[in-house]
N, C-alpha and C. Protein backbone atom coordinates (compact mmCIF):
# COMPACT_ATOMS: atom_id res chain seq x y z
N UNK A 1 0.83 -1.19 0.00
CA UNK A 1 0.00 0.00 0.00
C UNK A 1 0.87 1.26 0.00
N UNK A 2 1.83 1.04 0.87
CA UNK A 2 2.88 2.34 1.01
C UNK A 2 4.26 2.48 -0.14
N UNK A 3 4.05 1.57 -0.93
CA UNK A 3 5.06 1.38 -1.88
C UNK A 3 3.69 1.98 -3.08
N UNK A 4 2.58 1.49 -3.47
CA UNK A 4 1.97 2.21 -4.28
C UNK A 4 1.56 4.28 -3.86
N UNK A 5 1.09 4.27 -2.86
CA UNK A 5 1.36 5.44 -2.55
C UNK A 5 2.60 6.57 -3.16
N UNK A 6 3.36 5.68 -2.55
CA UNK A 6 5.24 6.96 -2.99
C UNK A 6 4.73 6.72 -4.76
N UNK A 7 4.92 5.47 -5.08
CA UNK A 7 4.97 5.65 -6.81
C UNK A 7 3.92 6.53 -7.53
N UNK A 8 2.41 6.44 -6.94
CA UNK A 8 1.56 7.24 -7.21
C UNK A 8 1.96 9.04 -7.77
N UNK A 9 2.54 9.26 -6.22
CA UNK A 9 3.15 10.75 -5.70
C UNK A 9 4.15 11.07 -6.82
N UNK A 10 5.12 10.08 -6.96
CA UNK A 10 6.15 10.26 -7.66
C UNK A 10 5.76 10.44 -9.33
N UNK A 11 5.01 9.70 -9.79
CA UNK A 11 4.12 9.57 -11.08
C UNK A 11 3.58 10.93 -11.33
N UNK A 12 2.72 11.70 -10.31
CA UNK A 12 2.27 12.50 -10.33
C UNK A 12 3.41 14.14 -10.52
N UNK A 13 4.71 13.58 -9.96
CA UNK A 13 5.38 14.88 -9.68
C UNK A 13 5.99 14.83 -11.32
N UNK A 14 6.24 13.16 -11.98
CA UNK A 14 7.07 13.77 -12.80
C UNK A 14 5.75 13.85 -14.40
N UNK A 15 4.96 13.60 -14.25
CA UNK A 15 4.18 14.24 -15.25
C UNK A 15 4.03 15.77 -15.03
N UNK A 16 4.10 16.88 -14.15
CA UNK A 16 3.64 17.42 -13.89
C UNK A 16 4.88 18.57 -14.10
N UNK A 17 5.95 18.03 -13.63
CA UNK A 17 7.42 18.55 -13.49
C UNK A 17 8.00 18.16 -15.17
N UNK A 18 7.49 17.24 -16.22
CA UNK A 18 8.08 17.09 -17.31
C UNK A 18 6.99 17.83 -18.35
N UNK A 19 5.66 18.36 -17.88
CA UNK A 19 5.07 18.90 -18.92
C UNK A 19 5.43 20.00 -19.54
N UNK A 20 4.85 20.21 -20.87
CA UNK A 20 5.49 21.03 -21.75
C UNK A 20 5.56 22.33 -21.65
N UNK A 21 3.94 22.55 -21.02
CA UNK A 21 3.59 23.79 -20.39
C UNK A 21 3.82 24.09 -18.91
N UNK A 22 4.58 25.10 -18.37
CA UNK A 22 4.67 26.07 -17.42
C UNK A 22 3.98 26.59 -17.08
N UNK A 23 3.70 27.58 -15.61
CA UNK A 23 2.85 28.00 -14.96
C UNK A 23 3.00 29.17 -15.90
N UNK A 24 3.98 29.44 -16.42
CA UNK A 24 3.81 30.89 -16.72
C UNK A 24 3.34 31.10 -18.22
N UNK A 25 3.57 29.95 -18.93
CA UNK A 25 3.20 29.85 -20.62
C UNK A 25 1.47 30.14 -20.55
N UNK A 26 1.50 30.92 -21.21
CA UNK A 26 0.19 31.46 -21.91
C UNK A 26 -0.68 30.82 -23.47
N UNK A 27 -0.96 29.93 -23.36
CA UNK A 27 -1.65 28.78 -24.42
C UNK A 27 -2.78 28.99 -25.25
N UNK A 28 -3.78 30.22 -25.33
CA UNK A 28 -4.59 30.42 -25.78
C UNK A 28 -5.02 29.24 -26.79
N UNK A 29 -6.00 28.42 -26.79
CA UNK A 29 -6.42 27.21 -28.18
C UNK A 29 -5.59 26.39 -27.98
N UNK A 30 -4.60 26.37 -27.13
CA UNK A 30 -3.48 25.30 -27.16
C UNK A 30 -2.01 26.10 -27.85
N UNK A 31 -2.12 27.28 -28.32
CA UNK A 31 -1.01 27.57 -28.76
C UNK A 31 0.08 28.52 -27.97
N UNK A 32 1.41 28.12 -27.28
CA UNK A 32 1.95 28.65 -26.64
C UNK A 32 2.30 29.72 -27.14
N UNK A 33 2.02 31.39 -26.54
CA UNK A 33 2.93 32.41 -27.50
C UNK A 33 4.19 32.16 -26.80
N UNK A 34 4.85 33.18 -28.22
CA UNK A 34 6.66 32.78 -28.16
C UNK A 34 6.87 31.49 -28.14
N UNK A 35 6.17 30.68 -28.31
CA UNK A 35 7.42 29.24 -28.70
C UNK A 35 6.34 28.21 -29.75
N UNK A 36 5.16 28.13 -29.88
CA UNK A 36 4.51 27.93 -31.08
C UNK A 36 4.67 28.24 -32.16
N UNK A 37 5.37 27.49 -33.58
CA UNK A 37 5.86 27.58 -34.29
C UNK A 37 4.78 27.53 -35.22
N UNK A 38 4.93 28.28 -36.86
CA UNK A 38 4.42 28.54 -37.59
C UNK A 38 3.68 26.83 -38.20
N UNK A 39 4.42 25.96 -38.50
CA UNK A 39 4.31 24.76 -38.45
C UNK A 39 3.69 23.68 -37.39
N UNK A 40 4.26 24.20 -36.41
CA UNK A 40 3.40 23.42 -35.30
C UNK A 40 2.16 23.94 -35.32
N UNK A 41 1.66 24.81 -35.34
CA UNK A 41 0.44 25.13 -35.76
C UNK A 41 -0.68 24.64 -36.63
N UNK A 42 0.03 24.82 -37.62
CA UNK A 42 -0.51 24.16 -39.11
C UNK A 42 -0.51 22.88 -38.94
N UNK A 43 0.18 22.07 -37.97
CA UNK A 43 0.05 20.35 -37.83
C UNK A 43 -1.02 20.04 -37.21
N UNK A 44 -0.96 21.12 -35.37
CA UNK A 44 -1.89 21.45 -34.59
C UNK A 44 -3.52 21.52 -35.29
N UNK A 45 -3.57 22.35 -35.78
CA UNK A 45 -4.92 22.64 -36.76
C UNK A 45 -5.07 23.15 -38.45
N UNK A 46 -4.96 21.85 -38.96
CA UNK A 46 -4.75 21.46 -40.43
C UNK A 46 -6.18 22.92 -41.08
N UNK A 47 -7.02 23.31 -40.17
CA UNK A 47 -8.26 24.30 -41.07
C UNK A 47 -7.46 25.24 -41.33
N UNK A 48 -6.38 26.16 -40.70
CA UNK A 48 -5.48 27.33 -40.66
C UNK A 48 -5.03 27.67 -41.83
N UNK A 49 -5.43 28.53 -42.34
CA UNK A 49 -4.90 29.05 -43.85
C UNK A 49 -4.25 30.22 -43.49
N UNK A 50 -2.82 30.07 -44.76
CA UNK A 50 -2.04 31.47 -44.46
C UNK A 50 -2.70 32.55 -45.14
N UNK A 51 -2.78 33.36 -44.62
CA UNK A 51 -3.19 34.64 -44.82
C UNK A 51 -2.27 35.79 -45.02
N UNK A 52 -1.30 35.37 -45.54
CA UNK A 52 0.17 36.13 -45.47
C UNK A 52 0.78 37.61 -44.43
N UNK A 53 1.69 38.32 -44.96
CA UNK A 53 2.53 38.96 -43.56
C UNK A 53 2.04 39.75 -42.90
N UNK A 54 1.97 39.45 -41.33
CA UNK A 54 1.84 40.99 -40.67
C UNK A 54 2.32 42.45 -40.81
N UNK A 55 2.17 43.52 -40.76
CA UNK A 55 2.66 44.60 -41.12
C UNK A 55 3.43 45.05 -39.77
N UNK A 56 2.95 44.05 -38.47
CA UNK A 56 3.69 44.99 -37.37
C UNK A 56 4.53 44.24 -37.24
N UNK A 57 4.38 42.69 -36.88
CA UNK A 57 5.23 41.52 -36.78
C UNK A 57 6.46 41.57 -37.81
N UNK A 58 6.00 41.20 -38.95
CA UNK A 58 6.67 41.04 -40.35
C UNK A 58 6.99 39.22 -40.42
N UNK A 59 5.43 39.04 -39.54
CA UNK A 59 5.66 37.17 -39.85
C UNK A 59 4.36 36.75 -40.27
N UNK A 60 4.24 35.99 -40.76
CA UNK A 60 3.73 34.98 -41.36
C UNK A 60 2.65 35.03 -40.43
N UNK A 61 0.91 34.87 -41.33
CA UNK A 61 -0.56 34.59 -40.60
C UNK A 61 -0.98 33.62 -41.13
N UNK A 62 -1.85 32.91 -39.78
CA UNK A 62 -2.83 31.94 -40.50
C UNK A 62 -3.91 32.23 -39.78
N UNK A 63 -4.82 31.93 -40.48
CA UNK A 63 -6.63 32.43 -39.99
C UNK A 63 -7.61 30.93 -40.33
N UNK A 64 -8.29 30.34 -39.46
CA UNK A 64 -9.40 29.76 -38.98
C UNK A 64 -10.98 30.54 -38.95
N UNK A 65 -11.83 29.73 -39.06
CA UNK A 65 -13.23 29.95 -38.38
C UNK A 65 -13.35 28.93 -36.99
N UNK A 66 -14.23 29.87 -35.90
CA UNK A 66 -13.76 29.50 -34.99
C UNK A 66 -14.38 27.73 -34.67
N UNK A 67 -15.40 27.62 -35.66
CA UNK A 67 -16.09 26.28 -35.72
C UNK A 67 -14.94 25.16 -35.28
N UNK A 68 -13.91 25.05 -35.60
CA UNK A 68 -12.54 24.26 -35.40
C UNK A 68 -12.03 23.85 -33.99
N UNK A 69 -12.66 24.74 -32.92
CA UNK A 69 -12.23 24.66 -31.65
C UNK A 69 -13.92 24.64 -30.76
N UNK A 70 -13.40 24.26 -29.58
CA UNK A 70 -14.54 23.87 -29.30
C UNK A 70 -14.82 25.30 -28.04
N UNK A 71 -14.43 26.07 -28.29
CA UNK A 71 -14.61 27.33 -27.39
C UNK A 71 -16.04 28.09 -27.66
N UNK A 72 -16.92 28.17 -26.82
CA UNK A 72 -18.93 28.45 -27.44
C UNK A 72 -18.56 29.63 -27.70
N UNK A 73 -19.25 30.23 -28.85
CA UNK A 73 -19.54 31.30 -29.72
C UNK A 73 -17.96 31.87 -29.92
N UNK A 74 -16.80 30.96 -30.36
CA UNK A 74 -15.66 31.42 -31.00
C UNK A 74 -16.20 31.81 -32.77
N UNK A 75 -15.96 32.53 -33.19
CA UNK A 75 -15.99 33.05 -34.31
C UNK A 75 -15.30 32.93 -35.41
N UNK A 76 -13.87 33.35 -35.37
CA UNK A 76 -12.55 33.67 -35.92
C UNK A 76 -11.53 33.46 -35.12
N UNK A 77 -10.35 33.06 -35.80
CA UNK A 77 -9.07 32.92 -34.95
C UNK A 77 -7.86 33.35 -35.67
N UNK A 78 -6.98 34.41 -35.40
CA UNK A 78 -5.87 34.39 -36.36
C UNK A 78 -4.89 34.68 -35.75
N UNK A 79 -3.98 34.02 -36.14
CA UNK A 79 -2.44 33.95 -35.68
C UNK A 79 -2.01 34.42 -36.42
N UNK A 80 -0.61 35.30 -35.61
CA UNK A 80 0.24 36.34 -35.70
C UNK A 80 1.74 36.09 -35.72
N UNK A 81 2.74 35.39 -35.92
CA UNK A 81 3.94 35.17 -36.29
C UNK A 81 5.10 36.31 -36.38
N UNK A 82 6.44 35.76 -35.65
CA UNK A 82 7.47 36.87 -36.03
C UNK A 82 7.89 36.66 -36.96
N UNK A 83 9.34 37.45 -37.32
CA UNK A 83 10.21 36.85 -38.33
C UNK A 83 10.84 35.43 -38.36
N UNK A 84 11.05 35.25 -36.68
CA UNK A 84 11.33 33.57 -36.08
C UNK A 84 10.50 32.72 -36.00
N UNK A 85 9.15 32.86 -37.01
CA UNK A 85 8.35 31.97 -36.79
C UNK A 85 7.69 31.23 -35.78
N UNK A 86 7.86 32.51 -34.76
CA UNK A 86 6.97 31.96 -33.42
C UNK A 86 6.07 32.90 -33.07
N UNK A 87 5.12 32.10 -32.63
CA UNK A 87 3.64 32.81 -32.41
C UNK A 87 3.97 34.01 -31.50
N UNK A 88 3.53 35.08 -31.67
CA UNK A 88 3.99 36.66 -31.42
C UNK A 88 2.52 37.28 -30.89
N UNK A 89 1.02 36.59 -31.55
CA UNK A 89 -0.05 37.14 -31.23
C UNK A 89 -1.28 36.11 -31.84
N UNK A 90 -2.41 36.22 -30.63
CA UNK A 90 -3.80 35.56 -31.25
C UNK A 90 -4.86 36.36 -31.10
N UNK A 91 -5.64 36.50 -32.49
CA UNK A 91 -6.63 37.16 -32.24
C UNK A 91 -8.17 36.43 -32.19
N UNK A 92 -8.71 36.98 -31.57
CA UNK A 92 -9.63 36.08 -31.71
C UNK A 92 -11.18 37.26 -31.38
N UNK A 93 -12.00 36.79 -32.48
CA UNK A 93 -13.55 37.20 -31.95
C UNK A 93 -14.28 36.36 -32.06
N UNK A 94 -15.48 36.90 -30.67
CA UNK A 94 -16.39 35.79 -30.14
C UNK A 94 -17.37 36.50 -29.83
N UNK A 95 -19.06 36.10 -30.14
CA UNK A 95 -20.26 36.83 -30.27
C UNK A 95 -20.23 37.41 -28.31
N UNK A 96 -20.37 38.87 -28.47
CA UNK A 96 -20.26 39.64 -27.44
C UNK A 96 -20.70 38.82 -26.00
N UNK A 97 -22.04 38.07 -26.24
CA UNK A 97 -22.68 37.60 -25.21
C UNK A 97 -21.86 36.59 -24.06
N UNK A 98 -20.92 36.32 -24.81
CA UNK A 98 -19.73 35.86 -23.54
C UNK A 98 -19.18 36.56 -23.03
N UNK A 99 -18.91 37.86 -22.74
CA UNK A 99 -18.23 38.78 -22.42
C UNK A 99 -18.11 38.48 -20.69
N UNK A 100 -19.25 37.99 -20.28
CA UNK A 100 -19.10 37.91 -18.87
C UNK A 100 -18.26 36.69 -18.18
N UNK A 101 -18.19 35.11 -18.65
CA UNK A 101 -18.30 34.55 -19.00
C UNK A 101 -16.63 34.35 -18.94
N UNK A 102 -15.95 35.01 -20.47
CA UNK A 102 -15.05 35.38 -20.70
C UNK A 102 -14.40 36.06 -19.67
N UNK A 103 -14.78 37.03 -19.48
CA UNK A 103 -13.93 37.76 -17.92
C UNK A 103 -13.47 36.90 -16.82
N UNK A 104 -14.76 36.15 -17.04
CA UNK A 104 -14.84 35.30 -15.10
C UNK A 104 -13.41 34.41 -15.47
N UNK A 105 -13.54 33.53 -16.24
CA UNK A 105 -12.24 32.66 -16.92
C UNK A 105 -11.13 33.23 -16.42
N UNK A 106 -10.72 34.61 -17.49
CA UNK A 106 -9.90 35.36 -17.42
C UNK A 106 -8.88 35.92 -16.09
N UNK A 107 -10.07 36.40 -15.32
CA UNK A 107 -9.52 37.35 -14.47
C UNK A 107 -9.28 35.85 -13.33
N UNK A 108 -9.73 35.19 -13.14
CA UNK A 108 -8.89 33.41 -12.56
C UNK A 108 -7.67 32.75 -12.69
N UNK A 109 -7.34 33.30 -13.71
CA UNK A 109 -6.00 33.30 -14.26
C UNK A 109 -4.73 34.55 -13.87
N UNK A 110 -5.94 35.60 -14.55
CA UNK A 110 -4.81 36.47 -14.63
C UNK A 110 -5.17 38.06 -13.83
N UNK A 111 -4.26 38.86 -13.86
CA UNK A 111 -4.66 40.08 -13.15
C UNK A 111 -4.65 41.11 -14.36
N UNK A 112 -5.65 41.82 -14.40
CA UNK A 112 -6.31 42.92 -14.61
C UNK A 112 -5.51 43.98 -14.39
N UNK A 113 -5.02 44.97 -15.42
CA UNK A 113 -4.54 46.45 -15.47
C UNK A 113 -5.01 47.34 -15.46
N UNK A 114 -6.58 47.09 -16.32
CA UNK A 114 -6.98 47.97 -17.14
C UNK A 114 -8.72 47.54 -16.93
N UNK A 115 -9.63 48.27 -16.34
CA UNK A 115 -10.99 47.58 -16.23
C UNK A 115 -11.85 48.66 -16.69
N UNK A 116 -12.51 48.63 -17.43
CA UNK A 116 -13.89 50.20 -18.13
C UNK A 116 -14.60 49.09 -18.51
N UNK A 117 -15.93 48.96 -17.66
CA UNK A 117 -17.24 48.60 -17.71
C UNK A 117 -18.53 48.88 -17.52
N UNK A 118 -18.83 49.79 -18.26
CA UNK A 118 -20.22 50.77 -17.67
C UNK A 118 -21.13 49.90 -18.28
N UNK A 119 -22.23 50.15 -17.83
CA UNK A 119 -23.43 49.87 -17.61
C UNK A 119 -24.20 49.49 -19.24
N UNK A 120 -23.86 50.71 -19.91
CA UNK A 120 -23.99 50.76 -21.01
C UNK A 120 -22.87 51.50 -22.33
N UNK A 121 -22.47 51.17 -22.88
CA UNK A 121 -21.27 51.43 -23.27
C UNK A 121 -20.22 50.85 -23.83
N UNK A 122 -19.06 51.34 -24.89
CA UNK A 122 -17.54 49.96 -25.14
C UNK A 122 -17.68 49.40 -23.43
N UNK A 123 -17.04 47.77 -23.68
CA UNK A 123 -16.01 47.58 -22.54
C UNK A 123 -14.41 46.86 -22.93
N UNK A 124 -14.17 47.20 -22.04
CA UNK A 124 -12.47 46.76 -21.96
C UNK A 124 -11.75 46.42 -20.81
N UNK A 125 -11.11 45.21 -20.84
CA UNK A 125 -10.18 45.06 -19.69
C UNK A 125 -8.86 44.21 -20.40
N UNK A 126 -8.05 44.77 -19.89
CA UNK A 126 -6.55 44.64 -20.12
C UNK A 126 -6.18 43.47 -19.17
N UNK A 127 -5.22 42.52 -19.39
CA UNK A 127 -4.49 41.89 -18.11
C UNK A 127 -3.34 41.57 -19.00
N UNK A 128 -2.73 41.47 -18.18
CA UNK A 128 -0.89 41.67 -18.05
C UNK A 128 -0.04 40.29 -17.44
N UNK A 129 0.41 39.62 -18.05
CA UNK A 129 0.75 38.27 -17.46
C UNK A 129 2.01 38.10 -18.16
N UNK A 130 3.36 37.93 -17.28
CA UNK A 130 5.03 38.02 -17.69
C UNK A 130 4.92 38.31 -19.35
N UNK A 131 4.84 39.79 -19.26
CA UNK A 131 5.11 40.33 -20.66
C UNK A 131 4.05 39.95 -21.66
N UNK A 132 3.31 39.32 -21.47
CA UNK A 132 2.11 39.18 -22.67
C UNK A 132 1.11 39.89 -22.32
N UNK A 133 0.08 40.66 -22.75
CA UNK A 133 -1.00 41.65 -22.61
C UNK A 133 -2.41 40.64 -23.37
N UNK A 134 -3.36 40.89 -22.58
CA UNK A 134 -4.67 40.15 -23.00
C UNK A 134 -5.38 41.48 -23.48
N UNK A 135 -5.98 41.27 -24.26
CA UNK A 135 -6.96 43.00 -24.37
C UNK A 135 -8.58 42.24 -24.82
N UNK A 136 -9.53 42.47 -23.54
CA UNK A 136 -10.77 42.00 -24.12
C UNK A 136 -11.80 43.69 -24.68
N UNK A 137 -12.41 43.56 -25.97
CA UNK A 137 -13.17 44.57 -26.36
C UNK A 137 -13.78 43.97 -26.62
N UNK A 138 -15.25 45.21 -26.33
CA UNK A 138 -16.49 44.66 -26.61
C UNK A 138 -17.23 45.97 -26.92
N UNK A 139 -17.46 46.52 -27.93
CA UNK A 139 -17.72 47.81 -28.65
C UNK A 139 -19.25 47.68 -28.52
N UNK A 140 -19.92 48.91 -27.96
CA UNK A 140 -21.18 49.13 -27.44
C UNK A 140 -22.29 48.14 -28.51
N UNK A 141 -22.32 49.07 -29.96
CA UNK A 141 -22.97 48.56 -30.83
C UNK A 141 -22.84 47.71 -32.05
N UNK A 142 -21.72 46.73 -31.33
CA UNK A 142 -21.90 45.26 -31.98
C UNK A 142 -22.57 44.01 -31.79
N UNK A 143 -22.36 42.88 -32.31
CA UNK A 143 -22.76 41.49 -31.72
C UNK A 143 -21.30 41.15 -31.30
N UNK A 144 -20.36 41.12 -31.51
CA UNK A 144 -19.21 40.72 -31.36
C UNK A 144 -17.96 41.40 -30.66
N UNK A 145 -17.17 40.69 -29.88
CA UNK A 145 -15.90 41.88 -29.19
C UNK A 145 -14.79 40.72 -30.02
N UNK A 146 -13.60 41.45 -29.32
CA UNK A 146 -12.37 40.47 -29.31
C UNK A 146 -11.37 40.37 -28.53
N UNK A 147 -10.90 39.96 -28.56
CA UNK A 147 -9.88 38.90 -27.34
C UNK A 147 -8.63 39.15 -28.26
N UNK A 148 -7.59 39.53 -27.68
CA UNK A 148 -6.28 39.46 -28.54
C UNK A 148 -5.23 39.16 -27.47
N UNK A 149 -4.52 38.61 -27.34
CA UNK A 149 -3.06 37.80 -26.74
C UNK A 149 -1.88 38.48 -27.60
N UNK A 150 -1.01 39.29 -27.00
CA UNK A 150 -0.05 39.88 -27.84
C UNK A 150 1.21 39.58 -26.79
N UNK A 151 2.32 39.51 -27.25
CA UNK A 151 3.65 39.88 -27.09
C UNK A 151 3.80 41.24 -26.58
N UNK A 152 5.05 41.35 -25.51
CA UNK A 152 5.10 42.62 -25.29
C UNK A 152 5.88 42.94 -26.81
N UNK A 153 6.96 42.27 -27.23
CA UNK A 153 7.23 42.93 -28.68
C UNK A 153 6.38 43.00 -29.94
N UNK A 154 5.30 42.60 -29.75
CA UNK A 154 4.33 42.52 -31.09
C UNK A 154 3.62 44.31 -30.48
N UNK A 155 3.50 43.86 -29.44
CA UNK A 155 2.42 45.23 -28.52
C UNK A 155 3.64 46.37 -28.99
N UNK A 156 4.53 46.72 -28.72
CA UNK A 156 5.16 47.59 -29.09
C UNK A 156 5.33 48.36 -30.68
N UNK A 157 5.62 47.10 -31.44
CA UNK A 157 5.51 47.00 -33.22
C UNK A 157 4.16 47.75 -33.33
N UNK A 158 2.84 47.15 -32.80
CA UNK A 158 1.96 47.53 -32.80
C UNK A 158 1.78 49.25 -32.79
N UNK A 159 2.09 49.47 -31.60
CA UNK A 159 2.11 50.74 -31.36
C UNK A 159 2.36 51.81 -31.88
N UNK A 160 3.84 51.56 -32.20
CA UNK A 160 4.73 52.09 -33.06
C UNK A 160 4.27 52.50 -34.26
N UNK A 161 3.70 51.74 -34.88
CA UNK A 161 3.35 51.67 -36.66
C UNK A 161 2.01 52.40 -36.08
N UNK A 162 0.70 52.15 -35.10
CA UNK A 162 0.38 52.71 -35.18
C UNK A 162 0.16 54.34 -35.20
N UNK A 163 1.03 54.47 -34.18
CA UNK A 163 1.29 55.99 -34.16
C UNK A 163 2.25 56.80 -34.87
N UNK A 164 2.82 56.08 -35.78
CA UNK A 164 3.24 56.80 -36.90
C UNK A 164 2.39 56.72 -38.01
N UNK A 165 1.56 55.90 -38.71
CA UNK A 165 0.52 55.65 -39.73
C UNK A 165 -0.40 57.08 -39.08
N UNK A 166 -0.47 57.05 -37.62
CA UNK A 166 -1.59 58.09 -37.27
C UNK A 166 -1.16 59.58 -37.59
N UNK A 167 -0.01 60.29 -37.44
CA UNK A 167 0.98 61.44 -37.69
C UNK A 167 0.93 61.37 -38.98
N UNK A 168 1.31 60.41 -39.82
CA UNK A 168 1.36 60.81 -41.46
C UNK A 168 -0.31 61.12 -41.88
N UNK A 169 -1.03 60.48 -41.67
CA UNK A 169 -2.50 61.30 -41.95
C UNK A 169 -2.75 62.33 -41.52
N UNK A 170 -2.53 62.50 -40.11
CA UNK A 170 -2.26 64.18 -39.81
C UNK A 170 -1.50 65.22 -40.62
N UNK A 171 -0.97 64.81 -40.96
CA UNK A 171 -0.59 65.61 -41.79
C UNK A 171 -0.24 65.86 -43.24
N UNK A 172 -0.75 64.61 -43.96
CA UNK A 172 -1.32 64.89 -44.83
C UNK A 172 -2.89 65.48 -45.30
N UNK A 173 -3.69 65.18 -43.77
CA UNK A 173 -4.92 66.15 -44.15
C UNK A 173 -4.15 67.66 -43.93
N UNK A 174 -3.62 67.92 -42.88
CA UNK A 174 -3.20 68.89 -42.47
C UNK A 174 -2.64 70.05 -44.05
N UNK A 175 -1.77 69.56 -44.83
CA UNK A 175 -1.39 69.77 -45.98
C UNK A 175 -2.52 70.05 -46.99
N UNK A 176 -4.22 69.25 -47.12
CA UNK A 176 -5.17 69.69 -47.84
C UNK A 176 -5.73 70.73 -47.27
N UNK A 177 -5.72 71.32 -46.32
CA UNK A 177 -6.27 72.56 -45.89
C UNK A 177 -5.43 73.74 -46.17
């Protein structure tokens, strides 16, 4: 009895101590960011079509319907790739009505930066987990929000391009007046 016991314990420590995933790996669908490979992916879930390069990343996309996974009212799914061919970002939208649902999950996991939830209105909450950023939106007058899993270096690329794409329209309207 006490010899099955220890082996039990021991069984238990080294499945647990040899799995692939870490407390700290972030898996969204099963796909680890930063170390999910463009390929492992595509083996992972054969529906994934490339959808070719990111503009912030400068890697390689593949896009799903969310029918493929068994997550209720998933929609869409698209992966985001670096130049190293590792998953950098997931986006994902899902019919708004999970929004609550979604949070509860969420915030069980992870901690919250960022919370705007009125009554009536967008909502948004941010969480922050070793360098990866969750961003849930849910835009007043849609059926649908989205869920995005980014890299702090994709989040940055992001940024970046955006707020320079935003300055050159400034001032090219700026220039028609």
């Amino acid at each position: 009895m006490k010899k099955t016991m220890i082996l039990g314990t021991l069984i238990i420590r080294v499945v647990f101590m040899s799995s692939p995933l870490h407390a700290a790996d972030i898996a969204p669908l099963g796909f680890v960011l930063e170390k999910t490979t463009y390929l492992e992916a595509l083996k992972a879930q054969p529906a994934l079509k490339d959808i070719g390069v990111n503009k912030f990343s400068q890697g390689k996309m593949l896009n799903a319907d969310g029918e493929h996974w068994s997550l209720k009212g998933l929609n869409n799914v698209t992966l985001i790739f670096n130049k190293n061919d590792r998953l950098t970002a997931v986006l994902m939208n899902l019919n708004k009505s999970r929004f609550d649902a979604l949070l509860s999950h969420l915030s069980e996991k992870y901690q919250s930066t960022y919370k705007n939830i009125p009554f009536v209105g967008n909502k948004q909450v941010t969480f922050l987990h070793d360098g990866i950023e969750i961003d849930v939106v849910a835009p007043h007058l849609s059926f649908e929000m989205s869920v995005t899993y980014g890299t702090a270096a994709f989040n940055s690329a992001y940024r970046s391009l955006t707020r320079k794409e935003a300055e050159t329209r400034r001032l090219q309207e700026g220039s028609l007046l």
